[in-house]
PDB file of N, CA and C in Angstrom:
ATOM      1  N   UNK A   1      12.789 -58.949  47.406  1.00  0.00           N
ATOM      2  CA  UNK A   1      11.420 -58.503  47.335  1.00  0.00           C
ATOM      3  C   UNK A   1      11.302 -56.976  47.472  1.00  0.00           C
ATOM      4  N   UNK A   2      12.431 -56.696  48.412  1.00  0.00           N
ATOM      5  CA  UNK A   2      11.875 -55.061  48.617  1.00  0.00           C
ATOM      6  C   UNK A   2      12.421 -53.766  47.424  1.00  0.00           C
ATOM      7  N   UNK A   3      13.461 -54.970  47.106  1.00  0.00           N
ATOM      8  CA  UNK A   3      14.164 -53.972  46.023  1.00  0.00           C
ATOM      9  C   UNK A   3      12.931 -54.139  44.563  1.00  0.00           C
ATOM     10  N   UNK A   4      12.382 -54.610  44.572  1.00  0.00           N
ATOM     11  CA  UNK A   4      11.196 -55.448  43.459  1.00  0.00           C
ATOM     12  C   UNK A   4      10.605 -54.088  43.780  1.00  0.00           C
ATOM     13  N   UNK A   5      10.191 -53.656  44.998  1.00  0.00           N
ATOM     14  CA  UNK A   5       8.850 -53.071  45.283  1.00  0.00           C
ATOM     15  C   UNK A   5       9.282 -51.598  44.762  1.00  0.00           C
ATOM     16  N   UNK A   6      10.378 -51.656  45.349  1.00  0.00           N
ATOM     17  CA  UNK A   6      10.964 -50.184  44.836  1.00  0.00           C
ATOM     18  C   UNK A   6      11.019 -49.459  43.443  1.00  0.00           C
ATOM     19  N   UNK A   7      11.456 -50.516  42.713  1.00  0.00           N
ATOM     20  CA  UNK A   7      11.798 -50.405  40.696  1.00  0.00           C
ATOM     21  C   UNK A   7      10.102 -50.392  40.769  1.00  0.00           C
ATOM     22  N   UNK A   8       9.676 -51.037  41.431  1.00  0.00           N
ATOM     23  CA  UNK A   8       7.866 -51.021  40.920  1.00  0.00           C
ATOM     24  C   UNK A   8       7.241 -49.348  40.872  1.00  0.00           C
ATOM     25  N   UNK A   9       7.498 -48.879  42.011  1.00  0.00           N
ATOM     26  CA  UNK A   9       6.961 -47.547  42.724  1.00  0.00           C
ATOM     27  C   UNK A   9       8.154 -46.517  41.663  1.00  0.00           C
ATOM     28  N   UNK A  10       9.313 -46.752  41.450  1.00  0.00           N
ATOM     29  CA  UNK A  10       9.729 -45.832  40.605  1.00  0.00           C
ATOM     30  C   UNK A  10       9.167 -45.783  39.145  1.00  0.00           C
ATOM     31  N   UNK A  11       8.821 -46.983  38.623  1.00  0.00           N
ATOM     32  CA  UNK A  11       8.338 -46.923  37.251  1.00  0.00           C
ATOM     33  C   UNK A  11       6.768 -46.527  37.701  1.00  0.00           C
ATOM     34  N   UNK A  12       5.975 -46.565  38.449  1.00  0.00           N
ATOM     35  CA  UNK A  12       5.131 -46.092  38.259  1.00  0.00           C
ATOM     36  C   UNK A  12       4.817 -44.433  38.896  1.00  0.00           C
ATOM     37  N   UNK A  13       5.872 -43.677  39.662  1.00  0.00           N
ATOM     38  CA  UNK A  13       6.489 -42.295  39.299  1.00  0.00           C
ATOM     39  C   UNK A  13       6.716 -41.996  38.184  1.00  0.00           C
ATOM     40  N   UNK A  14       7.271 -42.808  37.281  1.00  0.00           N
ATOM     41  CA  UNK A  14       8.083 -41.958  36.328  1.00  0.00           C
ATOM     42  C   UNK A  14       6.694 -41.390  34.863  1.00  0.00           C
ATOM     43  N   UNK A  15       5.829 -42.546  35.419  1.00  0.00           N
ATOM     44  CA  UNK A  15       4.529 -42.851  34.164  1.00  0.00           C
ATOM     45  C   UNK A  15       3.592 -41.598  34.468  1.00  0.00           C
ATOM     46  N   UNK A  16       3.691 -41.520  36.085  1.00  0.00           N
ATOM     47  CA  UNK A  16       2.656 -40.264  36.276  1.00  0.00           C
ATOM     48  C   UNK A  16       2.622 -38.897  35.773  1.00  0.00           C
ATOM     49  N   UNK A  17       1.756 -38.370  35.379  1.00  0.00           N
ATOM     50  CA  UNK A  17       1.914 -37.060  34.705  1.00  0.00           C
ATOM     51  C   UNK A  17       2.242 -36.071  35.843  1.00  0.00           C
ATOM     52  N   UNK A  18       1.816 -36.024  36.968  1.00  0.00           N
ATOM     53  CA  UNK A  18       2.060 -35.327  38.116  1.00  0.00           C
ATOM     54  C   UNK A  18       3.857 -35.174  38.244  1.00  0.00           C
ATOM     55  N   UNK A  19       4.231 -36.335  38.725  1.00  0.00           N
ATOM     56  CA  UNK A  19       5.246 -36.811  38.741  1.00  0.00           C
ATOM     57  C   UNK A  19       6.344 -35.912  37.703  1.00  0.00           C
ATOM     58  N   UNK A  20       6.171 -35.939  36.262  1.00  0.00           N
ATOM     59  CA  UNK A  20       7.045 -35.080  35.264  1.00  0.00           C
ATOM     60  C   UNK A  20       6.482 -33.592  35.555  1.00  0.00           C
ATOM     61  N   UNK A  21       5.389 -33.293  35.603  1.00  0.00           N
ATOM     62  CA  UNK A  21       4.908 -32.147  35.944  1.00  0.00           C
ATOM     63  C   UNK A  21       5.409 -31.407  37.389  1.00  0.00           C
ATOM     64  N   UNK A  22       5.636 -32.034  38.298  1.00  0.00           N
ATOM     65  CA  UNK A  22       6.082 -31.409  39.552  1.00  0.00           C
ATOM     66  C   UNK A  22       7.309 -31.607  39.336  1.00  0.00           C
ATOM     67  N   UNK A  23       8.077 -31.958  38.325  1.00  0.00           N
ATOM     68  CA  UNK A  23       9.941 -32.083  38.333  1.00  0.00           C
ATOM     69  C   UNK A  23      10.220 -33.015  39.042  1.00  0.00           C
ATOM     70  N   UNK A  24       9.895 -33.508  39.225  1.00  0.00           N
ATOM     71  CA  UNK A  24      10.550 -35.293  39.766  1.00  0.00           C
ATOM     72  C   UNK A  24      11.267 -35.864  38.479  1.00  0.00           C
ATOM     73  N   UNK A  25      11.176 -35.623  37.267  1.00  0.00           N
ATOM     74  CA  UNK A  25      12.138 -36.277  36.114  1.00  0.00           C
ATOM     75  C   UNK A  25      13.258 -35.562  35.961  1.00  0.00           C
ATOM     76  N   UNK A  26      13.367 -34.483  36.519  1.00  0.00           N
ATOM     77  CA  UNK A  26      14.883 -33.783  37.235  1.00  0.00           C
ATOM     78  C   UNK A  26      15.676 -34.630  37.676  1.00  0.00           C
ATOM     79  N   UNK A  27      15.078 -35.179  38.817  1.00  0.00           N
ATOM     80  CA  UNK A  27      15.508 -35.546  39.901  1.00  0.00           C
ATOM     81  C   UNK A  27      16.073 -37.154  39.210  1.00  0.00           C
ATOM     82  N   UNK A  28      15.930 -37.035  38.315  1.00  0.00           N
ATOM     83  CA  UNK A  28      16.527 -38.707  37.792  1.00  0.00           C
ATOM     84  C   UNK A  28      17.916 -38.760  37.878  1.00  0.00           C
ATOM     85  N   UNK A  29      18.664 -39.546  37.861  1.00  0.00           N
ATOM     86  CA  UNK A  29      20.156 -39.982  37.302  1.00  0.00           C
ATOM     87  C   UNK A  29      20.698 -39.053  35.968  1.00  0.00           C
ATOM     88  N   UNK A  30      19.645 -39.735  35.316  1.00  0.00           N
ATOM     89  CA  UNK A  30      19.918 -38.989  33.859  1.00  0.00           C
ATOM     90  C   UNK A  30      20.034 -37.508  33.950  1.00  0.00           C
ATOM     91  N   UNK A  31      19.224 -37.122  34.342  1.00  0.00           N
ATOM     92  CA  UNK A  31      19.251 -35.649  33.936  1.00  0.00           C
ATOM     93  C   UNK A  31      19.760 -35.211  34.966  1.00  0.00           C
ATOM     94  N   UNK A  32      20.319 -35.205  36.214  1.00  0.00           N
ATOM     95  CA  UNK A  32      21.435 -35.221  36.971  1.00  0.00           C
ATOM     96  C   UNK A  32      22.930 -35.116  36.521  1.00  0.00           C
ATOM     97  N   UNK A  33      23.299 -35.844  36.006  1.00  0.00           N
ATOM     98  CA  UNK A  33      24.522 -36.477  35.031  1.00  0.00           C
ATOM     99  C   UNK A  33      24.722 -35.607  34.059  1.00  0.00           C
ATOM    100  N   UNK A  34      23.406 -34.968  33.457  1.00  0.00           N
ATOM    101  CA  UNK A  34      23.337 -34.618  31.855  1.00  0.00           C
ATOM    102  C   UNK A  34      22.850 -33.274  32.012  1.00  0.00           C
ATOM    103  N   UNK A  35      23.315 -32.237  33.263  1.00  0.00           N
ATOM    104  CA  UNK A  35      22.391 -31.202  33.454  1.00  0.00           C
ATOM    105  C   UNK A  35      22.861 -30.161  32.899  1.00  0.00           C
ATOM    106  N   UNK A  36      24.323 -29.932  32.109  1.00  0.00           N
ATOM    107  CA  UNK A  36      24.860 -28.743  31.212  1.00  0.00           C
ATOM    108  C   UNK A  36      24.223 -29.036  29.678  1.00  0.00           C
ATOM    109  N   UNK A  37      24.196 -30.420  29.811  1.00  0.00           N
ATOM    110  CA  UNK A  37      23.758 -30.866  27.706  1.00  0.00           C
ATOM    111  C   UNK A  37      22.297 -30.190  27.908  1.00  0.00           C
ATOM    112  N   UNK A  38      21.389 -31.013  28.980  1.00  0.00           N
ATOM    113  CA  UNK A  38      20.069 -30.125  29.078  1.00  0.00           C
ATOM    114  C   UNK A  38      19.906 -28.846  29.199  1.00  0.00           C
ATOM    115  N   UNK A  39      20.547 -28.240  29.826  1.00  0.00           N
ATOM    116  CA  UNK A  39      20.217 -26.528  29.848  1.00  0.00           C
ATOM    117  C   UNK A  39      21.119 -26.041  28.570  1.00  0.00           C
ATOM    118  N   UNK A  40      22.014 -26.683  28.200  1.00  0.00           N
ATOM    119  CA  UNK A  40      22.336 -25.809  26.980  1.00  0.00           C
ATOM    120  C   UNK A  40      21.443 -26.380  25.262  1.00  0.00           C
ATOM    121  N   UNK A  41      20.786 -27.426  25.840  1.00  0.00           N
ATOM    122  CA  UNK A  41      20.070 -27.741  24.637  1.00  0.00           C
ATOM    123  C   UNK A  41      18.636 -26.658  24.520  1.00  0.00           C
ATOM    124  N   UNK A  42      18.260 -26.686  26.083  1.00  0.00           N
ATOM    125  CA  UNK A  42      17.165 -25.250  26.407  1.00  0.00           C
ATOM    126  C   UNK A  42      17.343 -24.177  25.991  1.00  0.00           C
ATOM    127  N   UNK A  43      18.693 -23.425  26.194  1.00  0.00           N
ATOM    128  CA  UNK A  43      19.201 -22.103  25.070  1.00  0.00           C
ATOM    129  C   UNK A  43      19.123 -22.447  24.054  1.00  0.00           C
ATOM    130  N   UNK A  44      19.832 -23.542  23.712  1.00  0.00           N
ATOM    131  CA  UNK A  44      19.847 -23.186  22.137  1.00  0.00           C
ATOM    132  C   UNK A  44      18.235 -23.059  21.540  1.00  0.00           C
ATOM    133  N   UNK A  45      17.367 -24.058  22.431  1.00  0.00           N
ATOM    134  CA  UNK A  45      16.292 -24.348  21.381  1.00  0.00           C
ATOM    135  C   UNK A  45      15.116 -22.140  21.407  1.00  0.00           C
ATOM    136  N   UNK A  46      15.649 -21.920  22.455  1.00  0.00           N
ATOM    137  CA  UNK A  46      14.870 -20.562  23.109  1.00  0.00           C
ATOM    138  C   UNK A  46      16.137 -19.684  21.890  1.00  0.00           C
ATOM    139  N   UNK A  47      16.793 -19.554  21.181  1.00  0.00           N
ATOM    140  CA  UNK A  47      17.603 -19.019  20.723  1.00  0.00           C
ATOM    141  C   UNK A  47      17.242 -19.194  19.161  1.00  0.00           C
ATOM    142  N   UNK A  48      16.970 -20.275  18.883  1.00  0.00           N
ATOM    143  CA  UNK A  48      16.055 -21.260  17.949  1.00  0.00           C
ATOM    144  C   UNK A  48      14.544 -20.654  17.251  1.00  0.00           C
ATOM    145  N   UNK A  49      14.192 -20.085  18.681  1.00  0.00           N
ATOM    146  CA  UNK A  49      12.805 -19.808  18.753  1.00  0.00           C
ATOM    147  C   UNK A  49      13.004 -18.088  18.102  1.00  0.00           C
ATOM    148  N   UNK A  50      13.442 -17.532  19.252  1.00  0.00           N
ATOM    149  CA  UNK A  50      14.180 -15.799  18.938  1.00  0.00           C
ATOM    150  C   UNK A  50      14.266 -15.315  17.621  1.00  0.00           C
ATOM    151  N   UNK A  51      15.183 -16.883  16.832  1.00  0.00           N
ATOM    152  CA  UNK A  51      15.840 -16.335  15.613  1.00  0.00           C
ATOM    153  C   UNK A  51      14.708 -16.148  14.557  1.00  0.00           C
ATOM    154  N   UNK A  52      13.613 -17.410  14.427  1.00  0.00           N
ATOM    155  CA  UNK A  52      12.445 -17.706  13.380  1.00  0.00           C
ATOM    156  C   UNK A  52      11.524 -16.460  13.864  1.00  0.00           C
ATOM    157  N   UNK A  53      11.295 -16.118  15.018  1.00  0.00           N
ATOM    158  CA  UNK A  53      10.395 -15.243  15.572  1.00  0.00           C
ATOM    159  C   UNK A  53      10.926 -13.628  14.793  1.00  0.00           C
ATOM    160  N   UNK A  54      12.233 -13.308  14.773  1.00  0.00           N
ATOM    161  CA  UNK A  54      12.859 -11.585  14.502  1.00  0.00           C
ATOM    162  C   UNK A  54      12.920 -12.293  12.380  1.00  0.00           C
ATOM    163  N   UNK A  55      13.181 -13.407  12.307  1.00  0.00           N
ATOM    164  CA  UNK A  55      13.144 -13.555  10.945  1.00  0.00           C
ATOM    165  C   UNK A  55      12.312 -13.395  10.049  1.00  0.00           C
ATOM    166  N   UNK A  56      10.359 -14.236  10.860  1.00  0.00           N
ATOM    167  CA  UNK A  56       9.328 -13.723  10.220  1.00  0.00           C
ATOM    168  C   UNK A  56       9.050 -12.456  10.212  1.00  0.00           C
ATOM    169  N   UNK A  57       9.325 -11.305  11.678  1.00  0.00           N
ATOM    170  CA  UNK A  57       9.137 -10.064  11.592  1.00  0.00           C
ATOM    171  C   UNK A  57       9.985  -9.486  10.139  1.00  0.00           C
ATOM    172  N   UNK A  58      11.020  -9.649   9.736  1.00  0.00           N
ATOM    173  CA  UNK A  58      11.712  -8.951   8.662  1.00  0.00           C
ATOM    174  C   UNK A  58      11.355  -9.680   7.564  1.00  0.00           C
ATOM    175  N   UNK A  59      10.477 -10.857   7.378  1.00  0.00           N
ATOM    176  CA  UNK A  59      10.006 -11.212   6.270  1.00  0.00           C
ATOM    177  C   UNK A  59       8.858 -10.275   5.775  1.00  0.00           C
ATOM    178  N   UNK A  60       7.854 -10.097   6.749  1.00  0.00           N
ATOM    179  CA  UNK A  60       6.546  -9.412   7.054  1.00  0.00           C
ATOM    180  C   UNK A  60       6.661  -7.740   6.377  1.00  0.00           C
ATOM    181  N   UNK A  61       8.060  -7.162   7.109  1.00  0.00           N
ATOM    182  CA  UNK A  61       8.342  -5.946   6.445  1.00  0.00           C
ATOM    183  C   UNK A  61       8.852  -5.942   5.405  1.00  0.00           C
ATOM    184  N   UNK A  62       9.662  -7.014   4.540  1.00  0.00           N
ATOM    185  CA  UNK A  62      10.178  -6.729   3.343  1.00  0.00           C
ATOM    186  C   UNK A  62       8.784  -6.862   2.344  1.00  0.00           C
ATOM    187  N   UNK A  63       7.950  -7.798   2.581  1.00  0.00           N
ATOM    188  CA  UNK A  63       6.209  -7.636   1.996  1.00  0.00           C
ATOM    189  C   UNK A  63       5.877  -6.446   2.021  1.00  0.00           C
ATOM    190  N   UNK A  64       5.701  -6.269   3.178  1.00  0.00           N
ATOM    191  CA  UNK A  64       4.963  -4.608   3.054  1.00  0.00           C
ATOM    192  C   UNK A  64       6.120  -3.318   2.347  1.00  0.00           C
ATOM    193  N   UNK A  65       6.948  -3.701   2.527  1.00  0.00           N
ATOM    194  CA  UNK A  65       8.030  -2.701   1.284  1.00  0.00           C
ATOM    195  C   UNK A  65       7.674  -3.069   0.095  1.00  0.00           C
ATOM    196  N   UNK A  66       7.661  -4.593  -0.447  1.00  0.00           N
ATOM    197  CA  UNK A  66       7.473  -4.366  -1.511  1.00  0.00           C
ATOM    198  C   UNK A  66       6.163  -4.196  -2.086  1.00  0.00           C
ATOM    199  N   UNK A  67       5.407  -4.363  -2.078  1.00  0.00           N
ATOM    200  CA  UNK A  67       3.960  -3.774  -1.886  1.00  0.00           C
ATOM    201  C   UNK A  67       3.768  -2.404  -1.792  1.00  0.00           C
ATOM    202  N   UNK A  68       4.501  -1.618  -1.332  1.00  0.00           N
ATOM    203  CA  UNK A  68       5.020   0.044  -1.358  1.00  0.00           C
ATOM    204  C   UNK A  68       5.215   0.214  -2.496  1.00  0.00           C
ATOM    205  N   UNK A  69       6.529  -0.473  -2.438  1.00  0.00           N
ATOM    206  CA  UNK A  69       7.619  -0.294  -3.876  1.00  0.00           C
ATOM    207  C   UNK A  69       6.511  -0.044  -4.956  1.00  0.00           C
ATOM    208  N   UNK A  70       5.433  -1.136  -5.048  1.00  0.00           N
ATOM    209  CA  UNK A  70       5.016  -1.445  -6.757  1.00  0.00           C
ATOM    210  C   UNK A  70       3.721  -0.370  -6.675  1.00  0.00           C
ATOM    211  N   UNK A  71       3.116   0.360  -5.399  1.00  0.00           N
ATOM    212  CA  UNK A  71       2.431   1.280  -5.530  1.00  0.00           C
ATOM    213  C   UNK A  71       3.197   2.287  -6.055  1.00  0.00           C
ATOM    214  N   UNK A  72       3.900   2.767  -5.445  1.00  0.00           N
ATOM    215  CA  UNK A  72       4.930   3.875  -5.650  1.00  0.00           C
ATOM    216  C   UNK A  72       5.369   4.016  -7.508  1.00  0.00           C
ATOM    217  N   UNK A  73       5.546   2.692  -8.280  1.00  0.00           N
ATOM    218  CA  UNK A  73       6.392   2.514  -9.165  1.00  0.00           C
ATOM    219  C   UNK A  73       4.657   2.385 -10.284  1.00  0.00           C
ATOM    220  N   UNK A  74       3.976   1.998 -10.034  1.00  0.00           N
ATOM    221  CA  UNK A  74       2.635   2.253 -10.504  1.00  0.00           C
ATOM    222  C   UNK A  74       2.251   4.430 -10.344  1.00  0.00           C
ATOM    223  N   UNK A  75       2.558   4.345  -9.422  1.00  0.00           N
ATOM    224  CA  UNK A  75       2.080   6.175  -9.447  1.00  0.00           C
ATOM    225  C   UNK A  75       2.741   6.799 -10.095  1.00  0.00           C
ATOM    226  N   UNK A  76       4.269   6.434 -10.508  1.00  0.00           N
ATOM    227  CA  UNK A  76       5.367   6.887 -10.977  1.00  0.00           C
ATOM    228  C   UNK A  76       4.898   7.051 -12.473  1.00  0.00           C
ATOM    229  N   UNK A  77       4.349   5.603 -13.369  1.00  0.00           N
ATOM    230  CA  UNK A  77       4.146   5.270 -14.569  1.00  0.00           C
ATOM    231  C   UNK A  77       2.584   6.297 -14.727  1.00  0.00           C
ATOM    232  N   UNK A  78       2.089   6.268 -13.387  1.00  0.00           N
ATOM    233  CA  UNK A  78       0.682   7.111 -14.344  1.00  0.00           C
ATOM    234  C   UNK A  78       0.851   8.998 -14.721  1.00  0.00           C
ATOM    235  N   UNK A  79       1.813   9.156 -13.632  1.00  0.00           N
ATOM    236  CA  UNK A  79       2.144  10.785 -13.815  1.00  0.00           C
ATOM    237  C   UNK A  79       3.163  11.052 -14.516  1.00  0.00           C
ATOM    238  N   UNK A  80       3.768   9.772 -15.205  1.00  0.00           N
ATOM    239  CA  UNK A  80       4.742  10.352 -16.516  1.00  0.00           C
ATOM    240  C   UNK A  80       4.046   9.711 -18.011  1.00  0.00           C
ATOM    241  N   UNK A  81       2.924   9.028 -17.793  1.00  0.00           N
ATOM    242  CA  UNK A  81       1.728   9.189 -18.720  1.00  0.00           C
ATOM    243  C   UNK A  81       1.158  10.509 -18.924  1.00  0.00           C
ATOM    244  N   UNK A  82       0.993  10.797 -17.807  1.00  0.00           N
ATOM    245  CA  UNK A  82      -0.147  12.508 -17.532  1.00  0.00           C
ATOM    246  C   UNK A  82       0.726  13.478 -18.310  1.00  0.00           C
ATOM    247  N   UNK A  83       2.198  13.277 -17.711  1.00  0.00           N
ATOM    248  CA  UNK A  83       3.067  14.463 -18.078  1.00  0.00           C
ATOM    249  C   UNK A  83       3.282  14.408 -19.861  1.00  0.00           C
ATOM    250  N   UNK A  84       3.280  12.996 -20.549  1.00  0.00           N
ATOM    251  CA  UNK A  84       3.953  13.111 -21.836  1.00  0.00           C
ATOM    252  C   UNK A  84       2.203  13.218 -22.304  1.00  0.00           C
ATOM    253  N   UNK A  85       1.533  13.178 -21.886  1.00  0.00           N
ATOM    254  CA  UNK A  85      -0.016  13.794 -22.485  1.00  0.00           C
ATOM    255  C   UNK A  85       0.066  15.513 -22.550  1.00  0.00           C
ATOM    256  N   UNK A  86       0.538  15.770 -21.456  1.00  0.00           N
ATOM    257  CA  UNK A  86      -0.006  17.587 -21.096  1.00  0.00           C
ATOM    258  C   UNK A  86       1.532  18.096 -22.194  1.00  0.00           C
ATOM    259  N   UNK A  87       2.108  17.398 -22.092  1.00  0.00           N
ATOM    260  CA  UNK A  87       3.314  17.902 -23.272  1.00  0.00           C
ATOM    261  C   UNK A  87       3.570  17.643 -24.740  1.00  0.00           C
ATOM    262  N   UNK A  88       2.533  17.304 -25.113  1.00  0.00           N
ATOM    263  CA  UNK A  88       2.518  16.876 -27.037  1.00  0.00           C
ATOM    264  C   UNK A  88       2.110  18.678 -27.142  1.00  0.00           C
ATOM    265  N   UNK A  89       2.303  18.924 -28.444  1.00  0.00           N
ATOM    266  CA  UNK A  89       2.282  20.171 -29.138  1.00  0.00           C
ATOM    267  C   UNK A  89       0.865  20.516 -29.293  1.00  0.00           C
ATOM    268  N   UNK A  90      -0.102  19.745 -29.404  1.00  0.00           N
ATOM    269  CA  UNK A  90      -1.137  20.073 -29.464  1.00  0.00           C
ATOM    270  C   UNK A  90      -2.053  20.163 -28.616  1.00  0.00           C
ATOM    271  N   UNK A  91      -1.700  19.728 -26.935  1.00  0.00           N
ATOM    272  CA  UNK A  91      -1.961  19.626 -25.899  1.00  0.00           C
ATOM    273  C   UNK A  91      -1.938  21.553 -25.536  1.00  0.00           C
ATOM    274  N   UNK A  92      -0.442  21.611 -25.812  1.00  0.00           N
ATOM    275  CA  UNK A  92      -0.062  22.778 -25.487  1.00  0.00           C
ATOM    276  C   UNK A  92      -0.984  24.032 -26.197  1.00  0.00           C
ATOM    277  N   UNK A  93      -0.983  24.067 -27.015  1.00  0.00           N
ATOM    278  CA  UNK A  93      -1.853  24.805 -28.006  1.00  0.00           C
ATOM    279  C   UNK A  93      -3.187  24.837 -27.586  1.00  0.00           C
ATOM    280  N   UNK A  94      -3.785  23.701 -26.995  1.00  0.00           N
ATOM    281  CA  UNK A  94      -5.208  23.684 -26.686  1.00  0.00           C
ATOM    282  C   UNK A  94      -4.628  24.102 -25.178  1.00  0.00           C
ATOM    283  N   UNK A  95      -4.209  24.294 -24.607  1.00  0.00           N
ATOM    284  CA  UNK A  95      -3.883  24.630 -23.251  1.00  0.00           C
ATOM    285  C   UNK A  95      -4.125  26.716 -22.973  1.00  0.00           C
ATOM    286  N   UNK A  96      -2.750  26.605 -24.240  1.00  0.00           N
ATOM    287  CA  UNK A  96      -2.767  27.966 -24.132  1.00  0.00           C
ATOM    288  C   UNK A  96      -4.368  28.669 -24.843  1.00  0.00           C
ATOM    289  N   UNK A  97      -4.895  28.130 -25.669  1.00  0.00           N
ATOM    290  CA  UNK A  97      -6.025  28.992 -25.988  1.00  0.00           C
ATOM    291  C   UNK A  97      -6.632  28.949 -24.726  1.00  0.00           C
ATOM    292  N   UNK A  98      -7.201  27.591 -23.949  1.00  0.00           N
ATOM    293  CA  UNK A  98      -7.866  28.264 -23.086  1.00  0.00           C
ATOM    294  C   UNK A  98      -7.824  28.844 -22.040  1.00  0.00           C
ATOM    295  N   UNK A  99      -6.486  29.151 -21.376  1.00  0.00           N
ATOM    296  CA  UNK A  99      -5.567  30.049 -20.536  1.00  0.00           C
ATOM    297  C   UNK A  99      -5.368  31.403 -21.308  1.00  0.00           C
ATOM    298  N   UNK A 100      -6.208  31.650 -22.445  1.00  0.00           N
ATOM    299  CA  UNK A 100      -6.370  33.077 -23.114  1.00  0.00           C
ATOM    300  C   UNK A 100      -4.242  33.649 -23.297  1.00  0.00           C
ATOM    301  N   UNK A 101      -3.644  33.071 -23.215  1.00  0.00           N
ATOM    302  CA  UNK A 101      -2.063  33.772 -23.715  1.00  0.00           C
ATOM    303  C   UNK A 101      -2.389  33.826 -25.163  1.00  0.00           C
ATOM    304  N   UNK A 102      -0.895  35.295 -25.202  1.00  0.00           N
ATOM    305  CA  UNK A 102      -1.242  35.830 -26.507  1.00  0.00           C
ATOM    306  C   UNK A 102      -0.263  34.992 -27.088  1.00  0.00           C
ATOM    307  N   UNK A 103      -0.126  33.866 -27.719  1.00  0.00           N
ATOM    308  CA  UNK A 103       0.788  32.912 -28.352  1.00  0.00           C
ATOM    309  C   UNK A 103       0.059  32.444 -29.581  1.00  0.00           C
ATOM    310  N   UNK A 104       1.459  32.668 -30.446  1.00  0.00           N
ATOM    311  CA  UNK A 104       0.886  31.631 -31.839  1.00  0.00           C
ATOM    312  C   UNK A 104       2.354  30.480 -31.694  1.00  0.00           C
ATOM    313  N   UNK A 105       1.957  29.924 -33.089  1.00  0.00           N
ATOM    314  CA  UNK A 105       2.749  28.764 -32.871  1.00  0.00           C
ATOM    315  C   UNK A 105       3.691  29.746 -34.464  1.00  0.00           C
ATOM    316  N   UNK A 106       5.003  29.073 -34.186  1.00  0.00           N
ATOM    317  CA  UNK A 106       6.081  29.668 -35.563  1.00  0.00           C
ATOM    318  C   UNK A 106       5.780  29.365 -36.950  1.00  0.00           C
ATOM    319  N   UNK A 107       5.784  30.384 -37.460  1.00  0.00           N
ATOM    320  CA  UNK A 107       5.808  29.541 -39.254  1.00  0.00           C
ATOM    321  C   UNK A 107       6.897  29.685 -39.841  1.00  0.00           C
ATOM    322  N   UNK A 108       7.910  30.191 -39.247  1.00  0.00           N
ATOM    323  CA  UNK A 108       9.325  29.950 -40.123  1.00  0.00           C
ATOM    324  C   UNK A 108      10.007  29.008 -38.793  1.00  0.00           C
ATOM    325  N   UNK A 109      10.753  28.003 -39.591  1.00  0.00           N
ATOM    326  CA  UNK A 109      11.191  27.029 -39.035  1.00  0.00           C
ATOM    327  C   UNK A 109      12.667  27.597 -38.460  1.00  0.00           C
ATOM    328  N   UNK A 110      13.216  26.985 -37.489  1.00  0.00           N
ATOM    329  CA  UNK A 110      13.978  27.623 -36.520  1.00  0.00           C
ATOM    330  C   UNK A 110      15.436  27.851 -37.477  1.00  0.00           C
ATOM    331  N   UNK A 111      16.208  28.513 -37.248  1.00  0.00           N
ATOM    332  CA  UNK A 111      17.449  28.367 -37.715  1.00  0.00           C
ATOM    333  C   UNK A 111      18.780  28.531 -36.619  1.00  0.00           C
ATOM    334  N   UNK A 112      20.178  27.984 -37.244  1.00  0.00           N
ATOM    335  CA  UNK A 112      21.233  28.186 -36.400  1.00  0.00           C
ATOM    336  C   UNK A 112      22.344  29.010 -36.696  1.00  0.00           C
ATOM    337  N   UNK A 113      22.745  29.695 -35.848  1.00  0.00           N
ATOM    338  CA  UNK A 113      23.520  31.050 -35.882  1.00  0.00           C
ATOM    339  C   UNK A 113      25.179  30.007 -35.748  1.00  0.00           C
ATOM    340  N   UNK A 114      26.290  30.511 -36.524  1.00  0.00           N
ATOM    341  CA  UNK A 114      27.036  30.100 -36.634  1.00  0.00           C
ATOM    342  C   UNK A 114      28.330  31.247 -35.950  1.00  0.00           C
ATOM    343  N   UNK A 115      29.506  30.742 -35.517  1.00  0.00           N
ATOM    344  CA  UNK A 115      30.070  31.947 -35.182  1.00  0.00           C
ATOM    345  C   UNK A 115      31.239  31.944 -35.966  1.00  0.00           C
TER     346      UNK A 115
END
């Protein structure tokens, strides 16, 4: 009978939330027996945690790089638009008139000196 009463009062410890909450499920057999598998299953899982945690951080920055990148590579394409605009021959010509230089453009076509 008394051993009855006992398995009674332990299963109804083990059900209480208090009971797991104040570490009384420590105090079991099991996890007695099993107390290196448990604390090294605790690292690993905190190690687990560390790794996804520094992984999203370097996901987060390779976004914001590339998101750089395609600004950067967009500014690149509009100022070598600008540049092959301000450099056609007739750009230049309308440039220099209104920068008043005393420039004409050639009417004999270039030639090459031979040695």
């Amino acid at each position: 009978m008394e051993g009855e009463k006992k398995k009674k009062k332990r299963k109804q410890r083990r059900l209480s939330f208090l009971y797991i909450l104040g570490g009384g499920l420590l105090k079991e057999d099991f996890f007695v027996k099993h107390i290196r598998t448990v604390v090294l299953i605790a690292i690993l899982t905190l190690c687990f945690i560390g790794n996804r945690h520094a992984c999203l951080l370097k996901i987060r920055k390779i976004d914001t790089l590339k998101q750089e990148l395609r600004d950067v590579q967009l500014e690149s394409l509009s100022i070598s638009v600008e540049l092959a605009r301000y450099s056609r021959p007739s750009m230049v010509e309308e440039l220099i008139k209104k920068q008043q230089i005393d420039l004409e453009r050639a009417t004999t076509p270039p030639y090459e000196l031979y040695r």
